[in-house]
PDB file of N, CA and C in Angstrom:
ATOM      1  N   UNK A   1       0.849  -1.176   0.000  1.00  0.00           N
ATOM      2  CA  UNK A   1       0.000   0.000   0.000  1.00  0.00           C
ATOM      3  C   UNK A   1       0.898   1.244   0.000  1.00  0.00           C
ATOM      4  N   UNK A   2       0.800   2.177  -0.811  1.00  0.00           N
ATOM      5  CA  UNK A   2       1.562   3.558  -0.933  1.00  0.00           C
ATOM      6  C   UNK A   2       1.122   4.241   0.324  1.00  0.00           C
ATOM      7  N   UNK A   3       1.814   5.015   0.488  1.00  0.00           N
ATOM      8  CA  UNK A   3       1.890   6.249   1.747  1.00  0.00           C
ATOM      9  C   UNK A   3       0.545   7.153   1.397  1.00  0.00           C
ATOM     10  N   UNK A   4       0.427   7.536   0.250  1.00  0.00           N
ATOM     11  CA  UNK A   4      -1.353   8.021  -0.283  1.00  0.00           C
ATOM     12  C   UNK A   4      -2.354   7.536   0.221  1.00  0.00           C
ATOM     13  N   UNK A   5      -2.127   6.131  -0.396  1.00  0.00           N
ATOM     14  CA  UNK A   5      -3.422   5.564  -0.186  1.00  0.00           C
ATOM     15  C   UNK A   5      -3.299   5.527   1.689  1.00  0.00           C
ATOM     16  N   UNK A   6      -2.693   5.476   2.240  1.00  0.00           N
ATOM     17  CA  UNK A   6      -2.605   4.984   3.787  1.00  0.00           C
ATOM     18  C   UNK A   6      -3.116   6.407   4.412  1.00  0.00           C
ATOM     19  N   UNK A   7      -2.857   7.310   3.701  1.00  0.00           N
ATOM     20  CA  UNK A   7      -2.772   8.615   4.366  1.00  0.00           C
ATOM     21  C   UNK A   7      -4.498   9.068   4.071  1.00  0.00           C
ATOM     22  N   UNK A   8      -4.777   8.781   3.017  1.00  0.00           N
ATOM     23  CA  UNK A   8      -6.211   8.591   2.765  1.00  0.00           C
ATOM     24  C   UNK A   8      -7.071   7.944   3.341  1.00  0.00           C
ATOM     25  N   UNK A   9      -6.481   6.940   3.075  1.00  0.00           N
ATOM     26  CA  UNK A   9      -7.696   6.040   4.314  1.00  0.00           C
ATOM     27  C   UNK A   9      -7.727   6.369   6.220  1.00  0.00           C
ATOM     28  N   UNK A  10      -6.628   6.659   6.531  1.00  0.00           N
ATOM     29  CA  UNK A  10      -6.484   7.304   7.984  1.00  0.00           C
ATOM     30  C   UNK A  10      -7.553   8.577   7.633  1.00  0.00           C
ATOM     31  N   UNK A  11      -7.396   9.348   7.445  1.00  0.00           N
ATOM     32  CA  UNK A  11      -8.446  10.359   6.485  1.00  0.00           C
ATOM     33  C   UNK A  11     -10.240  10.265   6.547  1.00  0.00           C
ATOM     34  N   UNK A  12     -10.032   9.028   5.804  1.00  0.00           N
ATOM     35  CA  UNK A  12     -11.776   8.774   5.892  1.00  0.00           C
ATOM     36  C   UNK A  12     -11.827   8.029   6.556  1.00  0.00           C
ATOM     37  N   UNK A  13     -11.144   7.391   7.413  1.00  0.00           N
ATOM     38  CA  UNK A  13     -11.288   6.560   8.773  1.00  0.00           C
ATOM     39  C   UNK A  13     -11.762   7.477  10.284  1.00  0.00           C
ATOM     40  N   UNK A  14     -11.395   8.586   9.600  1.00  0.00           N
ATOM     41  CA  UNK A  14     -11.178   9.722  10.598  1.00  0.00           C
ATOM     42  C   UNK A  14     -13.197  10.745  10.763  1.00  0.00           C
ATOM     43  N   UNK A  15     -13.178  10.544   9.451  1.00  0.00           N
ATOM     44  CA  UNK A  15     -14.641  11.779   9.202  1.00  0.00           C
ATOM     45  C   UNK A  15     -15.485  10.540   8.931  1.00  0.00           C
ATOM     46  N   UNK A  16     -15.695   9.115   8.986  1.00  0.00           N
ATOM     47  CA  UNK A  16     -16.734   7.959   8.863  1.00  0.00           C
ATOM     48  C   UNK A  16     -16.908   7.917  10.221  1.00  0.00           C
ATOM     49  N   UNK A  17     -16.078   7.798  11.205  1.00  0.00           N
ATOM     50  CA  UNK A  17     -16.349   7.461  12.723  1.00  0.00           C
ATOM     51  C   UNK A  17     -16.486   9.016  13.232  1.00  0.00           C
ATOM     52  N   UNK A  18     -16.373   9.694  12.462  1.00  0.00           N
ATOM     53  CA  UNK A  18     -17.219  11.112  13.682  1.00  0.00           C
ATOM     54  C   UNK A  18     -17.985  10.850  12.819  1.00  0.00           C
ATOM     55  N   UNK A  19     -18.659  10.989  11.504  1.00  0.00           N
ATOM     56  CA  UNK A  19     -19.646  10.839  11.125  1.00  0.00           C
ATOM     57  C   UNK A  19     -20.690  10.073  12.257  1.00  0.00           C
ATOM     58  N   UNK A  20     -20.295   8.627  11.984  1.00  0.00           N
ATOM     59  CA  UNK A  20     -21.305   7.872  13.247  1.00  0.00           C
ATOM     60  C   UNK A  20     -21.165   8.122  14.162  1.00  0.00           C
ATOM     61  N   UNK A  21     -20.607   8.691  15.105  1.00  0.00           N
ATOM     62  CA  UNK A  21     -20.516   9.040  16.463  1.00  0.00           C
ATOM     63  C   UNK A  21     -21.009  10.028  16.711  1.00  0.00           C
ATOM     64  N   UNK A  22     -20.542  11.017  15.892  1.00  0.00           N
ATOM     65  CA  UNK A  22     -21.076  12.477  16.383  1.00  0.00           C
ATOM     66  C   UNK A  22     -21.812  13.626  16.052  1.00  0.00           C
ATOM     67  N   UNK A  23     -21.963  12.747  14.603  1.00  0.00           N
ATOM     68  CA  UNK A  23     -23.184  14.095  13.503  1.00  0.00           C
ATOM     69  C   UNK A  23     -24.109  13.831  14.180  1.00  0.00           C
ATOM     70  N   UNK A  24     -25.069  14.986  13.663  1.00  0.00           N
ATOM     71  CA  UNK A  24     -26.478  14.745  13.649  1.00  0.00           C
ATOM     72  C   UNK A  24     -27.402  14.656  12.698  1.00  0.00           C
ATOM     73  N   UNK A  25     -26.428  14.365  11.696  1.00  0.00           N
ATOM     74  CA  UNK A  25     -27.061  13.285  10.352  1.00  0.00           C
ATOM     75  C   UNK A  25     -27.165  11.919  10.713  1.00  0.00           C
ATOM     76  N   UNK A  26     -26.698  11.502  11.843  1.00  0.00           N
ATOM     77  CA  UNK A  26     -26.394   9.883  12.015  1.00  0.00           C
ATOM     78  C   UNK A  26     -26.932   9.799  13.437  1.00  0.00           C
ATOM     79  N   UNK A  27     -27.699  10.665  14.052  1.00  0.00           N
ATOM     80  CA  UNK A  27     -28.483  10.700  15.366  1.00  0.00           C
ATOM     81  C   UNK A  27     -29.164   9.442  14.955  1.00  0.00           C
ATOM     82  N   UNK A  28     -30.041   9.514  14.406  1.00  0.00           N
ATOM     83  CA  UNK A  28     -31.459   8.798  14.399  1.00  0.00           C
ATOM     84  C   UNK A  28     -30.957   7.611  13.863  1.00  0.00           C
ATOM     85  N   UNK A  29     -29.747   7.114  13.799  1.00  0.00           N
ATOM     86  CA  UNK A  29     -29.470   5.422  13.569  1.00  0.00           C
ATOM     87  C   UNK A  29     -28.900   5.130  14.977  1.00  0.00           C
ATOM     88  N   UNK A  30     -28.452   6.240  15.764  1.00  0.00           N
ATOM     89  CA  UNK A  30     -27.677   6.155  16.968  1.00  0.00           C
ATOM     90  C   UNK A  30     -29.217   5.855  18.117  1.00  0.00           C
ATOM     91  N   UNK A  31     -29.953   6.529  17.377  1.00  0.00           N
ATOM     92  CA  UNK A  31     -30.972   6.580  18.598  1.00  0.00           C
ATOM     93  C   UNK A  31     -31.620   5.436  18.274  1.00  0.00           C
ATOM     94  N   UNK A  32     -31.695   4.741  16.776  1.00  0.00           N
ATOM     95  CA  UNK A  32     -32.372   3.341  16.914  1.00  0.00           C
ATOM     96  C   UNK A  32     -31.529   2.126  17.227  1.00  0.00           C
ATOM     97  N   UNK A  33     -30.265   2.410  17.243  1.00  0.00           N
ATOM     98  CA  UNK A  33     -29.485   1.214  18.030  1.00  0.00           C
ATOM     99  C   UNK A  33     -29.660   1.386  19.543  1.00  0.00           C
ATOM    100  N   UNK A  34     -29.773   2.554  19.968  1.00  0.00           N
ATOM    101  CA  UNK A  34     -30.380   2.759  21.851  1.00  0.00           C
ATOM    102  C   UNK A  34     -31.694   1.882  21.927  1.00  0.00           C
ATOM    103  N   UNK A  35     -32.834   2.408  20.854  1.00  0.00           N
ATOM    104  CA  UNK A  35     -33.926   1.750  21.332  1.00  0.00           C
ATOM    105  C   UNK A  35     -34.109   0.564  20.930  1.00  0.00           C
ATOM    106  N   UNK A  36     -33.347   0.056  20.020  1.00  0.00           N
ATOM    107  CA  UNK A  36     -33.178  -1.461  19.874  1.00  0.00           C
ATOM    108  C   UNK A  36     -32.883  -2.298  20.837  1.00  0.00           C
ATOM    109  N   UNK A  37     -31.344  -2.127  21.333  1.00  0.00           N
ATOM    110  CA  UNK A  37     -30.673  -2.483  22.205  1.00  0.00           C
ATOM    111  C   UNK A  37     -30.835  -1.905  23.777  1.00  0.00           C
ATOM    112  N   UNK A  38     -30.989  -1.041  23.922  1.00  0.00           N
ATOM    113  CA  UNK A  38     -31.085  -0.482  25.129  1.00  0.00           C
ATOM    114  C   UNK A  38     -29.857   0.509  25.233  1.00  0.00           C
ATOM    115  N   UNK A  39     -30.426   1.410  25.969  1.00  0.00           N
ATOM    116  CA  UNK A  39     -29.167   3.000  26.015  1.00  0.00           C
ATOM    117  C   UNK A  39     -27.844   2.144  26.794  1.00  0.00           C
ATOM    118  N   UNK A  40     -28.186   1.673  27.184  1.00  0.00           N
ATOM    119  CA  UNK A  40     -26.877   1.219  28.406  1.00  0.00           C
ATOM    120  C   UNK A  40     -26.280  -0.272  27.752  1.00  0.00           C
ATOM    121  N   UNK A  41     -26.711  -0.575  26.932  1.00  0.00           N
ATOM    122  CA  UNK A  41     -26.326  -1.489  25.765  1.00  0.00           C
ATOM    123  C   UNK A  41     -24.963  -1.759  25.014  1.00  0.00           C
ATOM    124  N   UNK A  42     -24.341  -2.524  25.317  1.00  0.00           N
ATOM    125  CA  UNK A  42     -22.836  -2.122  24.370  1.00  0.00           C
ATOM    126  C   UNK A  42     -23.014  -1.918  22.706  1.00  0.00           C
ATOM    127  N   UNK A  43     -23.997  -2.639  22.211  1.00  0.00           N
ATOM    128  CA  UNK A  43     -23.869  -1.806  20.610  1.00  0.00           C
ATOM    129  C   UNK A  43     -24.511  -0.220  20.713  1.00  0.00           C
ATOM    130  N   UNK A  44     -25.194   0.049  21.472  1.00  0.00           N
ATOM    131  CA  UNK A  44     -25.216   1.829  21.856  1.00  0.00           C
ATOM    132  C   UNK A  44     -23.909   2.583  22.029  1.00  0.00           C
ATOM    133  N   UNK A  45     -23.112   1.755  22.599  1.00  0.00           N
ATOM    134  CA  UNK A  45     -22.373   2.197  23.501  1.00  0.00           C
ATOM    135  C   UNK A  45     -21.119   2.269  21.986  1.00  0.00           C
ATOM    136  N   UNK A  46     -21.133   1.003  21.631  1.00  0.00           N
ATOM    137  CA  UNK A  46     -20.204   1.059  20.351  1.00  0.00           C
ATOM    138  C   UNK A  46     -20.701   2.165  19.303  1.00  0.00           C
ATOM    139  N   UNK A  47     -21.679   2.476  18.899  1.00  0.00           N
ATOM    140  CA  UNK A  47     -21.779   3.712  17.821  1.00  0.00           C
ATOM    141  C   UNK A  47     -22.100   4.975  18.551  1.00  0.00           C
ATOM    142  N   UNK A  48     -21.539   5.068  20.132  1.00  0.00           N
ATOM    143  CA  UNK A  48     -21.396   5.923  20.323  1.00  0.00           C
ATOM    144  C   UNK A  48     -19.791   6.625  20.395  1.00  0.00           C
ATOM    145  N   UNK A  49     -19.232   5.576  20.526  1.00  0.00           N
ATOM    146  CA  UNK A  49     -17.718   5.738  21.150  1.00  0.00           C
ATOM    147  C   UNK A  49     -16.851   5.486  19.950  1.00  0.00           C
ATOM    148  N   UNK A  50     -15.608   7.170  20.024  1.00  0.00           N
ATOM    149  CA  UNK A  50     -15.541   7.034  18.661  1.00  0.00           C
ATOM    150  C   UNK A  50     -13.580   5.691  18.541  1.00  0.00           C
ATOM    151  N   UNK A  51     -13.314   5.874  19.571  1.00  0.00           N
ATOM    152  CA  UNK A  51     -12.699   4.733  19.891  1.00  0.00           C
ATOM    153  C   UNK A  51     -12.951   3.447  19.245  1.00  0.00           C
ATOM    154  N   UNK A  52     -14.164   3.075  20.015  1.00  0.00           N
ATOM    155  CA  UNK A  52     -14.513   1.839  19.713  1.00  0.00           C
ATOM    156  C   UNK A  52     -15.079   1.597  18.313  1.00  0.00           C
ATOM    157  N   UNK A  53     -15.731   2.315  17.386  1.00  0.00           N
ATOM    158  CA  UNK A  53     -16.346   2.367  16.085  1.00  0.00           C
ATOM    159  C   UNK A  53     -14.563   2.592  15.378  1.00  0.00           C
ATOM    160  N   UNK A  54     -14.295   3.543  15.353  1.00  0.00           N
ATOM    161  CA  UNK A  54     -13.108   3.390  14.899  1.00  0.00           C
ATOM    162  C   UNK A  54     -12.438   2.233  14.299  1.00  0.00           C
ATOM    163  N   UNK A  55     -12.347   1.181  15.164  1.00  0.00           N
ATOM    164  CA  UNK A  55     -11.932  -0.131  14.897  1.00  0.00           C
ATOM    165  C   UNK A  55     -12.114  -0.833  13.995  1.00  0.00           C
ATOM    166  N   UNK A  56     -13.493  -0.754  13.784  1.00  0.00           N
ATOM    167  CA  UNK A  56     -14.637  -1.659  12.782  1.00  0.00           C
ATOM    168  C   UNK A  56     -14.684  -0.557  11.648  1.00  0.00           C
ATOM    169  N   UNK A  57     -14.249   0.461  11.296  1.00  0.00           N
ATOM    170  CA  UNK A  57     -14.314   1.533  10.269  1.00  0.00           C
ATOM    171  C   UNK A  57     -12.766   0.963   9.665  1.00  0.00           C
ATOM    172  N   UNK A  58     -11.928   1.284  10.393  1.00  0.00           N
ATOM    173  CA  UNK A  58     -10.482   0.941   9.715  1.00  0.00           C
ATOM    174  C   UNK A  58     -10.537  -0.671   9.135  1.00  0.00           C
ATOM    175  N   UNK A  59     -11.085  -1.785  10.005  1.00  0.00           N
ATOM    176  CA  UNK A  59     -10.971  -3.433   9.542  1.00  0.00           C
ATOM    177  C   UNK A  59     -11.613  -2.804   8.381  1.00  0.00           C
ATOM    178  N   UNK A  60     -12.887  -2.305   8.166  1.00  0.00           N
ATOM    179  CA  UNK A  60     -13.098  -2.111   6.792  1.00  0.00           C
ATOM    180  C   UNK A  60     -12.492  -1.106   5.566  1.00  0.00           C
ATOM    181  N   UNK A  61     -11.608  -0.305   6.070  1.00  0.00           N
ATOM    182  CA  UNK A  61     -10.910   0.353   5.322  1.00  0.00           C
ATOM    183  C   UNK A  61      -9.753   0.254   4.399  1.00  0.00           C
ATOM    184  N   UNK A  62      -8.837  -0.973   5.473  1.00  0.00           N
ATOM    185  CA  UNK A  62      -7.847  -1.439   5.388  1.00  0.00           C
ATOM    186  C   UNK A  62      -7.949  -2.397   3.859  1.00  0.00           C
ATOM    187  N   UNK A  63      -8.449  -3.303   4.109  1.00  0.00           N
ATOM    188  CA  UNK A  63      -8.666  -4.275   2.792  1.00  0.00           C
ATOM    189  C   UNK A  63      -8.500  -3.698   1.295  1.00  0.00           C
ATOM    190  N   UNK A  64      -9.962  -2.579   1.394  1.00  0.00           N
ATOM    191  CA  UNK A  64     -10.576  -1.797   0.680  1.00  0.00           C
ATOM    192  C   UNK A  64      -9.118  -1.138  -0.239  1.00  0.00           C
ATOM    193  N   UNK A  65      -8.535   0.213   1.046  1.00  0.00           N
ATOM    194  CA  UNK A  65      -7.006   0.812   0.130  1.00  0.00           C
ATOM    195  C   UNK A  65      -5.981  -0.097  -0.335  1.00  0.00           C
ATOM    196  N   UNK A  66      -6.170  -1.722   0.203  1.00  0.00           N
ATOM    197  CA  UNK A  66      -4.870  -2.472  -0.020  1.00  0.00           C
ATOM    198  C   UNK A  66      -5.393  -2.956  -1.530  1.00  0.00           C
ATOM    199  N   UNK A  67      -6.821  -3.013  -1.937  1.00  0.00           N
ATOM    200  CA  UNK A  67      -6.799  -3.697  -3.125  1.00  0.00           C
ATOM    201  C   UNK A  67      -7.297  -2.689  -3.696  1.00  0.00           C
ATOM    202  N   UNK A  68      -7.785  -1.323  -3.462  1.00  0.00           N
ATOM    203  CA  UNK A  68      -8.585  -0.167  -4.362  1.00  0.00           C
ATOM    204  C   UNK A  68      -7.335   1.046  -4.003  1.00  0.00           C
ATOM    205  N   UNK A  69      -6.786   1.146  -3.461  1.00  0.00           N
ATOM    206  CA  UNK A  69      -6.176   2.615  -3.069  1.00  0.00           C
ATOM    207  C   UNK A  69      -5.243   3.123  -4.656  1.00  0.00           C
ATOM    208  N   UNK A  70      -5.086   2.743  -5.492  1.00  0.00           N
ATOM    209  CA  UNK A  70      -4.543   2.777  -6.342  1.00  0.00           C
ATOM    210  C   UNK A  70      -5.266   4.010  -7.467  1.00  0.00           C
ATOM    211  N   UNK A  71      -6.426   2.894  -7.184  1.00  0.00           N
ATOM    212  CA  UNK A  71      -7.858   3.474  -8.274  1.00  0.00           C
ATOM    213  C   UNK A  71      -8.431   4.817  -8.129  1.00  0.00           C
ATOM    214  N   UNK A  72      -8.629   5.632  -9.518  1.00  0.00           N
ATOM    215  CA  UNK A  72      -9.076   6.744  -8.971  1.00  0.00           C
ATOM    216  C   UNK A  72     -10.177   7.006  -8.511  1.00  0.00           C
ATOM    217  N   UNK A  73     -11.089   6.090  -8.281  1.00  0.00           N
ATOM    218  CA  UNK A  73     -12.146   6.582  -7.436  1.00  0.00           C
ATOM    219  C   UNK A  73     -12.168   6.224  -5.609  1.00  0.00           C
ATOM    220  N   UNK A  74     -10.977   5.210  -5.341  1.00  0.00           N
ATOM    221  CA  UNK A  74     -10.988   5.214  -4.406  1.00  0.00           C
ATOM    222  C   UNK A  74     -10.204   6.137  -4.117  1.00  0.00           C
ATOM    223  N   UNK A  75      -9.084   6.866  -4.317  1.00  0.00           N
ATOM    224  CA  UNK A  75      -8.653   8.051  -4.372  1.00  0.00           C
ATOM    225  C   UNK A  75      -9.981   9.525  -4.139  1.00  0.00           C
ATOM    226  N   UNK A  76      -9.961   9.571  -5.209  1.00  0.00           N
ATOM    227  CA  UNK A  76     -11.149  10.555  -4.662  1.00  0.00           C
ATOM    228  C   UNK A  76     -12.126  10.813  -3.808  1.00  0.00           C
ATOM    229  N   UNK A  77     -12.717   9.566  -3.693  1.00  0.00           N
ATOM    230  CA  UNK A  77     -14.011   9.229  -2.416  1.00  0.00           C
ATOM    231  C   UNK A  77     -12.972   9.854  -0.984  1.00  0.00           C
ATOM    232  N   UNK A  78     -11.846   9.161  -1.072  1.00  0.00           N
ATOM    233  CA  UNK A  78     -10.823   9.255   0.006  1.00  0.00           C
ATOM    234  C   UNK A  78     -10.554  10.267   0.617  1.00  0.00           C
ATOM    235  N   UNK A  79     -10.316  11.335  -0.626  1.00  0.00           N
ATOM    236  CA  UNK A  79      -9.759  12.610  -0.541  1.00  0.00           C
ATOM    237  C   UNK A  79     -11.091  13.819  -0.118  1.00  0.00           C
ATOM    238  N   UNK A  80     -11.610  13.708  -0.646  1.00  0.00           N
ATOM    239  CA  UNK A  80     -12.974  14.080  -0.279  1.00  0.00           C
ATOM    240  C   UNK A  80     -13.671  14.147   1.185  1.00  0.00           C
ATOM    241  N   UNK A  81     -13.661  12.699   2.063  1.00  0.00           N
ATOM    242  CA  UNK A  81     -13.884  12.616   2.955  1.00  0.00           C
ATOM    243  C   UNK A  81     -12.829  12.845   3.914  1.00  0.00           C
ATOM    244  N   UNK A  82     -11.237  12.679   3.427  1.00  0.00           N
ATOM    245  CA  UNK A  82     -10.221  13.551   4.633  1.00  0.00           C
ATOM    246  C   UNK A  82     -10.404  14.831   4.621  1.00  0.00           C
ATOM    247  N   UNK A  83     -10.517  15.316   3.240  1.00  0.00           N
ATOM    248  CA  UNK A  83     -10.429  16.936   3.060  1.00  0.00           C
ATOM    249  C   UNK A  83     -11.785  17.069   4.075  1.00  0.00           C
ATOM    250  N   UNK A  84     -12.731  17.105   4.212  1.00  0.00           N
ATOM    251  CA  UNK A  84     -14.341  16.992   4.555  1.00  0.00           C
ATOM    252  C   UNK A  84     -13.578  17.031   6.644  1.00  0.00           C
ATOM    253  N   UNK A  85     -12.781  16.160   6.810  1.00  0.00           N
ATOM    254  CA  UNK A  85     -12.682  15.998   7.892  1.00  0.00           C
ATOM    255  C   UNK A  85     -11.228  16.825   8.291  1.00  0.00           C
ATOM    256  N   UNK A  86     -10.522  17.425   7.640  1.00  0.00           N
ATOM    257  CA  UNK A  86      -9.619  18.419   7.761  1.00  0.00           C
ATOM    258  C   UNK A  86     -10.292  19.559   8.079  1.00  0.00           C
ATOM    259  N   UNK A  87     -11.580  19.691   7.161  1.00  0.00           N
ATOM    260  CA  UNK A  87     -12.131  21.278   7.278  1.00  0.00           C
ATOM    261  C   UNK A  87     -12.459  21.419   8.270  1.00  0.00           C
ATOM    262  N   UNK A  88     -13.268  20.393   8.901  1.00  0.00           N
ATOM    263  CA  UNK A  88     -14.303  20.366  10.060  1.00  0.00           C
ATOM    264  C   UNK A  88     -13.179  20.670  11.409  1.00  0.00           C
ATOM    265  N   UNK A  89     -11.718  20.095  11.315  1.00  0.00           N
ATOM    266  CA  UNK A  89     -10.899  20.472  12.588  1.00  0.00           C
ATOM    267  C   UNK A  89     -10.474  21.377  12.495  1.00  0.00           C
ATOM    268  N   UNK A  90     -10.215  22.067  10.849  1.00  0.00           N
ATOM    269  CA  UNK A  90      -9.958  23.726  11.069  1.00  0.00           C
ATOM    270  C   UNK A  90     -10.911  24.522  11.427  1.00  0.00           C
ATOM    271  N   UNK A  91     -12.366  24.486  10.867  1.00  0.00           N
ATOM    272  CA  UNK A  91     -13.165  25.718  11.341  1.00  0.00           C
ATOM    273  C   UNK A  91     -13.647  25.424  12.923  1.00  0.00           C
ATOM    274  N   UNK A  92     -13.257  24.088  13.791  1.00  0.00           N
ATOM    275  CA  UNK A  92     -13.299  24.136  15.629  1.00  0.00           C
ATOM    276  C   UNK A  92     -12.402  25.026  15.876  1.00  0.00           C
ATOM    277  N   UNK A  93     -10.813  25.603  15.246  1.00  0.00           N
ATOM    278  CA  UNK A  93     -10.252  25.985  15.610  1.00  0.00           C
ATOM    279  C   UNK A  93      -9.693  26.978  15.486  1.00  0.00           C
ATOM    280  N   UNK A  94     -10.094  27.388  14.387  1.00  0.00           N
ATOM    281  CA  UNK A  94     -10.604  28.882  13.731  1.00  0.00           C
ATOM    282  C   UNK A  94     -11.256  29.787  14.373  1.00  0.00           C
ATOM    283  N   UNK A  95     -13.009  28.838  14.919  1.00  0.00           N
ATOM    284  CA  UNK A  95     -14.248  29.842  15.474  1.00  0.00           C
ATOM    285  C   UNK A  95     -13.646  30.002  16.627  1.00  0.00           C
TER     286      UNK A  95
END
């Protein structure tokens, strides 16, 4: 795997698990794994914690850049969602 593709996928490994953890585009799957499972529930507890989601974002990431990172669309999707998650830590630290 090239240093790109690795640097990419750390990237969208990065803005997929705040995505699920912490938007509030992704509330209402967070709130139906609570009422599925129960709030005090470890799969609650897993798409809440960006630790723990993390994990299961990269096992699936990893594969993905080792046999797509090459390709330009996995490139782009990539770049897109680091850039996406670059912006979001500059304008916390900006405002």
């Amino acid at each position: 795997m090239s240093l790109v593709a690795f640097l990419l996928s750390l990237g969208a490994t990065c803005r997929i698990t705040r995505f699920l953890t912490k938007d509030s585009l992704a509330a209402g799957f967070r709130s139906w794994v609570a009422g599925r499972f129960g709030d005090d529930s470890k799969p609650a507890y897993l798409v809440s914690c960006s630790w723990c989601s993390s994990i299961w974002v990269a096992s699936a990431m990893a594969p993905l850049a080792h046999w797509a990172g090459g390709t330009t669309g996995f490139q782009i999707t990539t770049m897109a969602l680091s850039l996406s998650y670059l912006a979001g830590l500059a304008s916390r630290w900006l405002d």
